[in-house]
PDB file of N, CA and C in Angstrom:
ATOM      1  N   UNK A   1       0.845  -1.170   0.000  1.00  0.00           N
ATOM      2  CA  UNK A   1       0.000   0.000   0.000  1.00  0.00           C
ATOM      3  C   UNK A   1       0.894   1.238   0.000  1.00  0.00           C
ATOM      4  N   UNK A   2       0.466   1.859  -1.366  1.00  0.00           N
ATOM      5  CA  UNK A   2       1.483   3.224  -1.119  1.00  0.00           C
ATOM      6  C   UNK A   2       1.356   4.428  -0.245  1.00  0.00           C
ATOM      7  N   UNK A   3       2.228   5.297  -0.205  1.00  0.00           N
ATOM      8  CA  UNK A   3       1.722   6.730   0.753  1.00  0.00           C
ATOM      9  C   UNK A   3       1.059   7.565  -0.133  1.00  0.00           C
ATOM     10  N   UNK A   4       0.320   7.098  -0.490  1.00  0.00           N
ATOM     11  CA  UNK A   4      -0.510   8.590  -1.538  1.00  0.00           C
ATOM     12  C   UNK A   4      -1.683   8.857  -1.366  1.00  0.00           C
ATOM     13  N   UNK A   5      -2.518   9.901  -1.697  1.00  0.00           N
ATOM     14  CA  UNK A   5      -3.680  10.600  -1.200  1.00  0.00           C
ATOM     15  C   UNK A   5      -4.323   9.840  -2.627  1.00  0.00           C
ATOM     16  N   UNK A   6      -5.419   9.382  -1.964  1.00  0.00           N
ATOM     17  CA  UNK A   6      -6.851   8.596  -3.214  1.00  0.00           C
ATOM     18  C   UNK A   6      -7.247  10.027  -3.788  1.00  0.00           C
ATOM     19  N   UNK A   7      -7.222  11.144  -3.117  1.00  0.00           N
ATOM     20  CA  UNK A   7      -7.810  11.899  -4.035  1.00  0.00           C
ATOM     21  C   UNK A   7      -7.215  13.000  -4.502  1.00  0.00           C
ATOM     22  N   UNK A   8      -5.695  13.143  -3.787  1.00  0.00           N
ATOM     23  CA  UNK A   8      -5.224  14.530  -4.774  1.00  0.00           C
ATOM     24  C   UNK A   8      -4.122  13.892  -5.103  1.00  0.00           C
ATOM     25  N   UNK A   9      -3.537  12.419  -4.894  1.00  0.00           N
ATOM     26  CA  UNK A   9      -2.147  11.929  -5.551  1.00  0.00           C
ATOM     27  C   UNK A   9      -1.255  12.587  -4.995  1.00  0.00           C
ATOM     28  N   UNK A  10      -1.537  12.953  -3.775  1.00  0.00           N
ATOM     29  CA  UNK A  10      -0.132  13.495  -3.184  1.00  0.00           C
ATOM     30  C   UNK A  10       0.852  12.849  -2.480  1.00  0.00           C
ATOM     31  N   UNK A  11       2.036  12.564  -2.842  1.00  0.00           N
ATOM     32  CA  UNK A  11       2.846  11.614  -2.028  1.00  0.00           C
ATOM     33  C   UNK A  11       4.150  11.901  -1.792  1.00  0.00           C
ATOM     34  N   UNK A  12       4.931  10.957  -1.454  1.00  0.00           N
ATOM     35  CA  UNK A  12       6.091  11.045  -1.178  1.00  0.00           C
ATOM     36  C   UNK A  12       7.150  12.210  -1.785  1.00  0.00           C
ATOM     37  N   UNK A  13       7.906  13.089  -1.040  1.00  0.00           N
ATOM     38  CA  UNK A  13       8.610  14.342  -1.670  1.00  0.00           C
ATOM     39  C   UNK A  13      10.690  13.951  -1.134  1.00  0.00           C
ATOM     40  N   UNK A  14      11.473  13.869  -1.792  1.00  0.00           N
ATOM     41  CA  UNK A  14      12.699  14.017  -1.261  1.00  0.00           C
ATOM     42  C   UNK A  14      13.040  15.411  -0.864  1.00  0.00           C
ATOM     43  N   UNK A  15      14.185  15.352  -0.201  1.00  0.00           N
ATOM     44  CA  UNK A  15      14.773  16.563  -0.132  1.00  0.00           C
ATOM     45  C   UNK A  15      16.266  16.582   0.595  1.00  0.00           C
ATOM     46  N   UNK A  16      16.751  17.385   1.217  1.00  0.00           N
ATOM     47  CA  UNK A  16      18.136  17.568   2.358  1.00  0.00           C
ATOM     48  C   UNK A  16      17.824  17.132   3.752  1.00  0.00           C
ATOM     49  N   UNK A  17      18.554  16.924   4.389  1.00  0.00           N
ATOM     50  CA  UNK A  17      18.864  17.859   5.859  1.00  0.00           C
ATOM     51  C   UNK A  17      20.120  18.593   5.607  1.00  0.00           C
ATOM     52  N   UNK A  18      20.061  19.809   5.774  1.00  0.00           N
ATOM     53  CA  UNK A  18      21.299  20.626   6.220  1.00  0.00           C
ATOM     54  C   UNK A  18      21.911  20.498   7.249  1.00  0.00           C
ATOM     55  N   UNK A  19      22.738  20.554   7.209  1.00  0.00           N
ATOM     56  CA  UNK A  19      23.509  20.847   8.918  1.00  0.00           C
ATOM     57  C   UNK A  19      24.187  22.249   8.732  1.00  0.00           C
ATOM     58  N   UNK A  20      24.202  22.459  10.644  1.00  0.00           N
ATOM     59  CA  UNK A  20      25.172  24.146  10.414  1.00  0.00           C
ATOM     60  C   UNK A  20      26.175  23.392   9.520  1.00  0.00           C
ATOM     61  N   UNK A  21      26.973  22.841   9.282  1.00  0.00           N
ATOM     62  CA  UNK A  21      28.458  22.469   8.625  1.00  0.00           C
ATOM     63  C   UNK A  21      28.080  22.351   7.157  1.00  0.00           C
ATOM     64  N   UNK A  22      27.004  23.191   6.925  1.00  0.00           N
ATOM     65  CA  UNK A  22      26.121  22.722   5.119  1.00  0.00           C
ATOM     66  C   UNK A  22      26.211  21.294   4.826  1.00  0.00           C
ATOM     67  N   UNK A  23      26.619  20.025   5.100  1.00  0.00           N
ATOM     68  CA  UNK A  23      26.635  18.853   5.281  1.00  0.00           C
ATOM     69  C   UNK A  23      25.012  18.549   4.844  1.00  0.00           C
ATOM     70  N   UNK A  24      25.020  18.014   3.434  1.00  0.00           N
ATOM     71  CA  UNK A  24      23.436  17.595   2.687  1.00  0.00           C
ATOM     72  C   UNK A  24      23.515  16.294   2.764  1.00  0.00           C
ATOM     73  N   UNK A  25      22.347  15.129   3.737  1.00  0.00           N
ATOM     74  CA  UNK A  25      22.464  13.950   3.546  1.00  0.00           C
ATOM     75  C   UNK A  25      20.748  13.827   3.152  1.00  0.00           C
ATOM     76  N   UNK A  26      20.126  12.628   2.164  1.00  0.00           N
ATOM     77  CA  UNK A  26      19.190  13.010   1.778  1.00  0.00           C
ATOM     78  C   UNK A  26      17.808  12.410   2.770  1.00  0.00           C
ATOM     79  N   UNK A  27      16.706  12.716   2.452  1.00  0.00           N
ATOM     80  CA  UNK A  27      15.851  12.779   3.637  1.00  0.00           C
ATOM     81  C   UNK A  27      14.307  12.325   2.604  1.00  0.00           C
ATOM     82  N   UNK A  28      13.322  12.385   3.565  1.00  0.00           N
ATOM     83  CA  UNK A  28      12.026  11.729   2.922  1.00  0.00           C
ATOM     84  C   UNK A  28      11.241  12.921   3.416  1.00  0.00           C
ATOM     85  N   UNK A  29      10.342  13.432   2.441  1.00  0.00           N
ATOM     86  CA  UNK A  29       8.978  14.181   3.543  1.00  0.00           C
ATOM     87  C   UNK A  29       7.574  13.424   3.017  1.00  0.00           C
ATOM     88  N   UNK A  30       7.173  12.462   3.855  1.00  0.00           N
ATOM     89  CA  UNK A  30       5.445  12.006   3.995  1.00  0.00           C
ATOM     90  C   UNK A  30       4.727  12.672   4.280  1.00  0.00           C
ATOM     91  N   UNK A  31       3.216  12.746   3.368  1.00  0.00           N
ATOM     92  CA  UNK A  31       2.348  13.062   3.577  1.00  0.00           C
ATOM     93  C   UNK A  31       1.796  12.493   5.278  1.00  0.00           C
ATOM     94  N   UNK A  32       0.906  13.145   5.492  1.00  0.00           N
ATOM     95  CA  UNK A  32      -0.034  12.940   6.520  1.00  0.00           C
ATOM     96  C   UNK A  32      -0.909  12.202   5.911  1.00  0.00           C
ATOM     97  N   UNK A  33      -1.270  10.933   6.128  1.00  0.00           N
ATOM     98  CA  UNK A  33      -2.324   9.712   5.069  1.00  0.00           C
ATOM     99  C   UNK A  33      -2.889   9.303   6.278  1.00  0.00           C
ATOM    100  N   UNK A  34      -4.173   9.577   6.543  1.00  0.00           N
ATOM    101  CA  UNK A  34      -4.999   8.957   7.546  1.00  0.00           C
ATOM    102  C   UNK A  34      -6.323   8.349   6.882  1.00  0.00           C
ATOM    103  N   UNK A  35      -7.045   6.968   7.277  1.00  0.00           N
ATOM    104  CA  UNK A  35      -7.837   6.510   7.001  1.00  0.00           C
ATOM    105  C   UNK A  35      -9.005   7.043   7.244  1.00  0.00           C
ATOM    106  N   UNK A  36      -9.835   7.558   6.364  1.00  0.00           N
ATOM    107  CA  UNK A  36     -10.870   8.383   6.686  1.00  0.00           C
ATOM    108  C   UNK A  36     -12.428   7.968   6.060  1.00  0.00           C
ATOM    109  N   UNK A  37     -13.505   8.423   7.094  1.00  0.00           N
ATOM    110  CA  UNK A  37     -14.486   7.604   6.504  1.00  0.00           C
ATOM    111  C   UNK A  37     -15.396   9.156   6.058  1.00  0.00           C
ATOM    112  N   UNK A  38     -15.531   9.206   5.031  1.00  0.00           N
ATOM    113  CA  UNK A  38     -16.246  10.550   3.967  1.00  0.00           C
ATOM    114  C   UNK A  38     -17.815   9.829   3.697  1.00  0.00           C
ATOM    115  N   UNK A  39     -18.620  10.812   3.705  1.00  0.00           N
ATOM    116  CA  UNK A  39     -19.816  10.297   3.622  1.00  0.00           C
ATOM    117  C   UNK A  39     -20.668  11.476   2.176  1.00  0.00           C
ATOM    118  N   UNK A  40     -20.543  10.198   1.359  1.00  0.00           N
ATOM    119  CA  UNK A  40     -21.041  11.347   0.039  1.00  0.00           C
ATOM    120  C   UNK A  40     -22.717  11.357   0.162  1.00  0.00           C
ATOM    121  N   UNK A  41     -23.319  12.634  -0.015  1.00  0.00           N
ATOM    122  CA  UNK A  41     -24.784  12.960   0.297  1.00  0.00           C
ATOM    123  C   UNK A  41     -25.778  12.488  -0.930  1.00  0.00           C
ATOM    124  N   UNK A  42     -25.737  12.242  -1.857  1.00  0.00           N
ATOM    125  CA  UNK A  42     -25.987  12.080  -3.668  1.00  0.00           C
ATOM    126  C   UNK A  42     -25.859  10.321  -3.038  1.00  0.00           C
ATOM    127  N   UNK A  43     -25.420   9.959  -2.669  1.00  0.00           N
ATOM    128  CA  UNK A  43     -25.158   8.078  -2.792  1.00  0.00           C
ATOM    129  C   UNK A  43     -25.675   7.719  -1.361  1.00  0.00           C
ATOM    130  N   UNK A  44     -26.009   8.503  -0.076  1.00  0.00           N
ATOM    131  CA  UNK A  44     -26.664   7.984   1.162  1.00  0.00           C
ATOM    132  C   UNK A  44     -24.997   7.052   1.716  1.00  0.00           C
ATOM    133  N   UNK A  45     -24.093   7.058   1.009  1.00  0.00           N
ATOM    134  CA  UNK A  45     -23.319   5.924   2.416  1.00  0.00           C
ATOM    135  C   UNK A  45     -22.284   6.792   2.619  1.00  0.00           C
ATOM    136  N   UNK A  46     -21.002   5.785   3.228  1.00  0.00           N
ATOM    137  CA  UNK A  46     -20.133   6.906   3.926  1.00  0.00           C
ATOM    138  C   UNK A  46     -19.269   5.839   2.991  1.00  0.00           C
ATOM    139  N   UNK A  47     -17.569   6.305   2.597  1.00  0.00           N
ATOM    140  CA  UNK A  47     -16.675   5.193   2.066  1.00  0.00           C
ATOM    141  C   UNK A  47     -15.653   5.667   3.099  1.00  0.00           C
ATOM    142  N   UNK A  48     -14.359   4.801   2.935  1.00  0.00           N
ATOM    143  CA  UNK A  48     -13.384   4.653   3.795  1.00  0.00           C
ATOM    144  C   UNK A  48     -12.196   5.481   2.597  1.00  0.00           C
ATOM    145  N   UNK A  49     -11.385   6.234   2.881  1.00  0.00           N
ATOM    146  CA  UNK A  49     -10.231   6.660   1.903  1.00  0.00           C
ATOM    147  C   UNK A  49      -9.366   6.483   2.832  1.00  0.00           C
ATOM    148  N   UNK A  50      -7.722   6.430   2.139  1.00  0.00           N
ATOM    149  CA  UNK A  50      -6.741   6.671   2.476  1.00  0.00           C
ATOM    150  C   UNK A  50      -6.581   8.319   2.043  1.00  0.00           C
ATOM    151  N   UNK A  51      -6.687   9.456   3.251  1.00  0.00           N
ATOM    152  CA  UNK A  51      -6.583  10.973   2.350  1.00  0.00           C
ATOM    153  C   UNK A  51      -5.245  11.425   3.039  1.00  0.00           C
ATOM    154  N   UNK A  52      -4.774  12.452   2.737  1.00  0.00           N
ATOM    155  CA  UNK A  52      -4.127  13.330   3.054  1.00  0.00           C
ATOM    156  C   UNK A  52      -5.347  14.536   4.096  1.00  0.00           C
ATOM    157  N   UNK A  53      -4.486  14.762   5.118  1.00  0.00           N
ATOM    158  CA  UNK A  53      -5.196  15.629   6.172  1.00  0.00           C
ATOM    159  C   UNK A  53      -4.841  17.475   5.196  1.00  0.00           C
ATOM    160  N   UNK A  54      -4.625  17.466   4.649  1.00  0.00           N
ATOM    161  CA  UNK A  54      -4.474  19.046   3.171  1.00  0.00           C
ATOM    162  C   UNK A  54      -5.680  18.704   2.465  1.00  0.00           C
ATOM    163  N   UNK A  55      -6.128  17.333   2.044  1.00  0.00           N
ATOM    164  CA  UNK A  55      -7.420  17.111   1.209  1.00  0.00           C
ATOM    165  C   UNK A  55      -8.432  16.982   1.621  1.00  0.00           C
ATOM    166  N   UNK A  56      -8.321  16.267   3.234  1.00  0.00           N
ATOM    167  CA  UNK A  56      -9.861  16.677   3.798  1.00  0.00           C
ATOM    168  C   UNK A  56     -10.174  18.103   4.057  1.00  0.00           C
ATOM    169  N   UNK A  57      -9.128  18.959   4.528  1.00  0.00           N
ATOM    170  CA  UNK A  57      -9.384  20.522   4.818  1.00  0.00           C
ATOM    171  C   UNK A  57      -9.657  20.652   3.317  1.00  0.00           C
ATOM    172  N   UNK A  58      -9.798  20.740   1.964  1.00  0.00           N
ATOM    173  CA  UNK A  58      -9.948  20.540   0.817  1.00  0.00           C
ATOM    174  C   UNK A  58     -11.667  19.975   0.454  1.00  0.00           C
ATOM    175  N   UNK A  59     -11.410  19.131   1.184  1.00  0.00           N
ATOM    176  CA  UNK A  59     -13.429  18.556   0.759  1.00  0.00           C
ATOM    177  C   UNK A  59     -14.366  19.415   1.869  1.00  0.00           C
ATOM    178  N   UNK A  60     -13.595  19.499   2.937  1.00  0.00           N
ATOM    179  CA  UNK A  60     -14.298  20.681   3.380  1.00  0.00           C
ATOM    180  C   UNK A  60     -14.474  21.953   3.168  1.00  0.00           C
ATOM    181  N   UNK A  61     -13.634  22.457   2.559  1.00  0.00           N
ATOM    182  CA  UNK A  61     -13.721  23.727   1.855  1.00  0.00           C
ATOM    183  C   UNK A  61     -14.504  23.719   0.532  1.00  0.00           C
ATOM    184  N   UNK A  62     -14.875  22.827  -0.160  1.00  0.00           N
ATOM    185  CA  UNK A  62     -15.661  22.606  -1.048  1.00  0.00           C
ATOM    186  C   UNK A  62     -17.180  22.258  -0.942  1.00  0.00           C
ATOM    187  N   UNK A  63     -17.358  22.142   0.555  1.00  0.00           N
ATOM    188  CA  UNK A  63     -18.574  21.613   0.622  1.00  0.00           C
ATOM    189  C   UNK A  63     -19.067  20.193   0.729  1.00  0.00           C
ATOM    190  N   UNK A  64     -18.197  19.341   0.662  1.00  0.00           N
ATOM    191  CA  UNK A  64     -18.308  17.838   0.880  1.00  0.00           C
ATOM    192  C   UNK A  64     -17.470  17.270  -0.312  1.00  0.00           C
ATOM    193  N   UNK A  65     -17.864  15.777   0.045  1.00  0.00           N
ATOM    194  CA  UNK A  65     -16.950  15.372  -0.929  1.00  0.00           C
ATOM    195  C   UNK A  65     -17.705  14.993  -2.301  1.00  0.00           C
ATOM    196  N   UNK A  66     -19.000  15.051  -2.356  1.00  0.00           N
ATOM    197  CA  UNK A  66     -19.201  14.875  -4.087  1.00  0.00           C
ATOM    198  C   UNK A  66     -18.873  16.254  -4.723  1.00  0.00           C
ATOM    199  N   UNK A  67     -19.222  17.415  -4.290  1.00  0.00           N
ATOM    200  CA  UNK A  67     -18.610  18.300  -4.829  1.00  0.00           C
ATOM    201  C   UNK A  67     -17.036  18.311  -5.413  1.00  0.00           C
ATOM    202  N   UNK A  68     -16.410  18.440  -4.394  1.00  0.00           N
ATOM    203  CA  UNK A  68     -15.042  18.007  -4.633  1.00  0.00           C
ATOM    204  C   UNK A  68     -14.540  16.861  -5.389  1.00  0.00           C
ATOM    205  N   UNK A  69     -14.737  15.524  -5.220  1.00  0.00           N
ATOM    206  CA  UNK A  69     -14.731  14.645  -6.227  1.00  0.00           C
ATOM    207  C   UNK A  69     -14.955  14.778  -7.493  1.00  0.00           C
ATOM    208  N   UNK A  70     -15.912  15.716  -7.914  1.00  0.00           N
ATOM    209  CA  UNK A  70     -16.744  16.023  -8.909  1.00  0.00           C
ATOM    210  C   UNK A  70     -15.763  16.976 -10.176  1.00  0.00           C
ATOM    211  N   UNK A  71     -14.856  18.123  -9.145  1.00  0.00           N
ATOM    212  CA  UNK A  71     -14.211  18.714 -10.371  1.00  0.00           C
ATOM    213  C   UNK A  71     -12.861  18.092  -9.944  1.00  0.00           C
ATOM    214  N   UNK A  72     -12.518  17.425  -9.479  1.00  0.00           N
ATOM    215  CA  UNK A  72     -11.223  16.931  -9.175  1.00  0.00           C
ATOM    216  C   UNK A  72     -10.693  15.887 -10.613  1.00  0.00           C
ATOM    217  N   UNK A  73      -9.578  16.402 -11.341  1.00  0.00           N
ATOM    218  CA  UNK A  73      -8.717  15.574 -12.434  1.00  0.00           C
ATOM    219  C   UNK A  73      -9.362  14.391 -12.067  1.00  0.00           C
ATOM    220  N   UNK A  74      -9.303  13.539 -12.806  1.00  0.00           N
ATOM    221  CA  UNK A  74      -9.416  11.707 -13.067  1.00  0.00           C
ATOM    222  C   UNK A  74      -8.200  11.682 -12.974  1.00  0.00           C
ATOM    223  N   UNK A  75      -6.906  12.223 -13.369  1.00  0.00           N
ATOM    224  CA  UNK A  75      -5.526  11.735 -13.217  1.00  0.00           C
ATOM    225  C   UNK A  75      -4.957  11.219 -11.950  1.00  0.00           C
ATOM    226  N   UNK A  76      -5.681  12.467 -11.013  1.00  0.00           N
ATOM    227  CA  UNK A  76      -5.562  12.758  -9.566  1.00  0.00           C
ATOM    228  C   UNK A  76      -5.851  11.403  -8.813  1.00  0.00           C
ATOM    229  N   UNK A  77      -6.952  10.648  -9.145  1.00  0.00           N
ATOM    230  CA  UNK A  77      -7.772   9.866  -8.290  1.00  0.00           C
ATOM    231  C   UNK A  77      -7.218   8.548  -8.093  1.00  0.00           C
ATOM    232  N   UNK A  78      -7.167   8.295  -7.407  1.00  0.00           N
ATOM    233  CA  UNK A  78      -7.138   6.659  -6.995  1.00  0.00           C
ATOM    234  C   UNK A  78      -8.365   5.586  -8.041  1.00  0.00           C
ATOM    235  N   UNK A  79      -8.401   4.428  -8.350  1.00  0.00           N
ATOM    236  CA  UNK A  79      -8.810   3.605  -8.703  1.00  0.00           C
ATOM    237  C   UNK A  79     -10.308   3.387  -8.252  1.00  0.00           C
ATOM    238  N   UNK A  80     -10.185   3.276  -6.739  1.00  0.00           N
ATOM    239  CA  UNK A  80     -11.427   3.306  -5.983  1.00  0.00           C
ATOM    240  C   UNK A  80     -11.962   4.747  -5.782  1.00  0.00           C
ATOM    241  N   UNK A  81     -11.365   5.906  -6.153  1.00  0.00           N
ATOM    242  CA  UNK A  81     -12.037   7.006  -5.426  1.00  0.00           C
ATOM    243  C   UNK A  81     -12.962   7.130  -7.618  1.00  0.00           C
ATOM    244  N   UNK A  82     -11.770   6.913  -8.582  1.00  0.00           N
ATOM    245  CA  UNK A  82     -13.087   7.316  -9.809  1.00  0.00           C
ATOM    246  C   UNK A  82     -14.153   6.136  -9.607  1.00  0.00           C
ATOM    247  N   UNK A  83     -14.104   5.188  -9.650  1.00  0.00           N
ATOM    248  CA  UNK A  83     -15.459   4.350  -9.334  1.00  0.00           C
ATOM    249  C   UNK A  83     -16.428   5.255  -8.405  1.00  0.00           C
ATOM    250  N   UNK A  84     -15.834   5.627  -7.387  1.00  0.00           N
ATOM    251  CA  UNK A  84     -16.953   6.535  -6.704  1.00  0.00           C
ATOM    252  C   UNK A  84     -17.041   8.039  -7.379  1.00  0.00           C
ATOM    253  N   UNK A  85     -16.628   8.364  -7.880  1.00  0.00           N
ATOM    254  CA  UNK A  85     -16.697  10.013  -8.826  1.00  0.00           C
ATOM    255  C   UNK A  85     -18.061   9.324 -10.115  1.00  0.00           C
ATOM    256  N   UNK A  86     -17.615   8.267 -10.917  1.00  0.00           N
ATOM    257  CA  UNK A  86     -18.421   7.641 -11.429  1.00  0.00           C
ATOM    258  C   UNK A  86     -20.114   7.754 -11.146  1.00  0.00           C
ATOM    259  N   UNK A  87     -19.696   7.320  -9.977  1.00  0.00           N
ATOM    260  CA  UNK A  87     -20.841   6.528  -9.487  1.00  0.00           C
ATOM    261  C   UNK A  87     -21.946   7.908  -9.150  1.00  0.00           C
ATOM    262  N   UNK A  88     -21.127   8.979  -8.410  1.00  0.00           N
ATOM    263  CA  UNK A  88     -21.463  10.278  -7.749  1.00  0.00           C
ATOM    264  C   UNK A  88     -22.218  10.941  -9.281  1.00  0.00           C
ATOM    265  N   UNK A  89     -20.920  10.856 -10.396  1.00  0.00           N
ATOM    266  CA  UNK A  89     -21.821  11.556 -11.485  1.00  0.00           C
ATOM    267  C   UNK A  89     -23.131  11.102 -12.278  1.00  0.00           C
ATOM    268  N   UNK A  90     -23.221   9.629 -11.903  1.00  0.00           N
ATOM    269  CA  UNK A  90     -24.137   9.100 -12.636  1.00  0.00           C
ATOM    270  C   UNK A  90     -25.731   9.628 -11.849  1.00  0.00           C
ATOM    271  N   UNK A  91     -25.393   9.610 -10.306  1.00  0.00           N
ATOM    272  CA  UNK A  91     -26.441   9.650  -9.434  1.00  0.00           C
ATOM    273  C   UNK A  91     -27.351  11.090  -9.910  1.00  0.00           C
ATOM    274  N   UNK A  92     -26.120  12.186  -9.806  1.00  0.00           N
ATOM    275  CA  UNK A  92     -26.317  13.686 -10.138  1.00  0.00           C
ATOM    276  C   UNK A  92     -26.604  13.937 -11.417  1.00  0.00           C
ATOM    277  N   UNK A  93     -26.989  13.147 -12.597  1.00  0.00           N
ATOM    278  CA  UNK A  93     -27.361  13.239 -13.549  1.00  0.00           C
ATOM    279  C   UNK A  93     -28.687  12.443 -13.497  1.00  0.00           C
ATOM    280  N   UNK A  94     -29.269  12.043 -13.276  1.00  0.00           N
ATOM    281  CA  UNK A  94     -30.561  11.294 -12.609  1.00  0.00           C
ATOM    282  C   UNK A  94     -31.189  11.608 -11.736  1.00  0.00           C
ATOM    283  N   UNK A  95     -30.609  12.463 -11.244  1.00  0.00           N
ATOM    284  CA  UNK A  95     -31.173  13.306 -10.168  1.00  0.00           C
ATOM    285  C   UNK A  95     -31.284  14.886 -10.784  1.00  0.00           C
ATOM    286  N   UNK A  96     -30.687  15.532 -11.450  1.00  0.00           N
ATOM    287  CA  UNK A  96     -30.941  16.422 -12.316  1.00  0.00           C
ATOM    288  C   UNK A  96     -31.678  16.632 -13.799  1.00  0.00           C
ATOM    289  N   UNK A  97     -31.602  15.351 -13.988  1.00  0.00           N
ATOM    290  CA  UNK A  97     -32.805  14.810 -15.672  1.00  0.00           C
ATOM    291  C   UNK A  97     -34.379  14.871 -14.512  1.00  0.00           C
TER     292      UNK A  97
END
């Protein structure tokens, strides 16, 4: 299971540590990936993601998560999160016809 966000693909970053002595040995920076249970309003259930704690402040700032799901890249998404974007757009088009 990788470190990446199901819904913004955010993952793993390299970089330095410096030392006072400028001494560069190389280093990892991880996301924050917590298992989270999102509850889309258009489908009645809740799903489980692996997110980044930047993307839930993100679906909350959007208003939930079908919103957000909704204009979010397909590139972006996890496997399981377009099945549910899918699923979200099919509902909201049946519900808007």
């Amino acid at each position: 299971m990788s470190r990446r966000c199901e819904l913004t693909g955010k993952g793993l970053m390299v970089g330095n540590n410096v030392s006072h002595a400028n001494n560069k040995t190389k280093r990892i920076y991880r996301p924050n990936i917590q298992l989270v249970a999102l509850t889309s309003e258009l489908l009645g259930n809740s799903y489980k993601l692996r997110i980044s704690m930047n993307a839930l402040r993100s679906v909350d700032k959007n208003g939930g998560l079908d919103p957000f799901i909704l204009k979010t890249k397909d590139s972006l998404l996890s496997p399981k999160a377009l099945r549910l974007k899918r699923a979200i757009a099919k509902k909201a088009a049946v519900k808007a016809a």
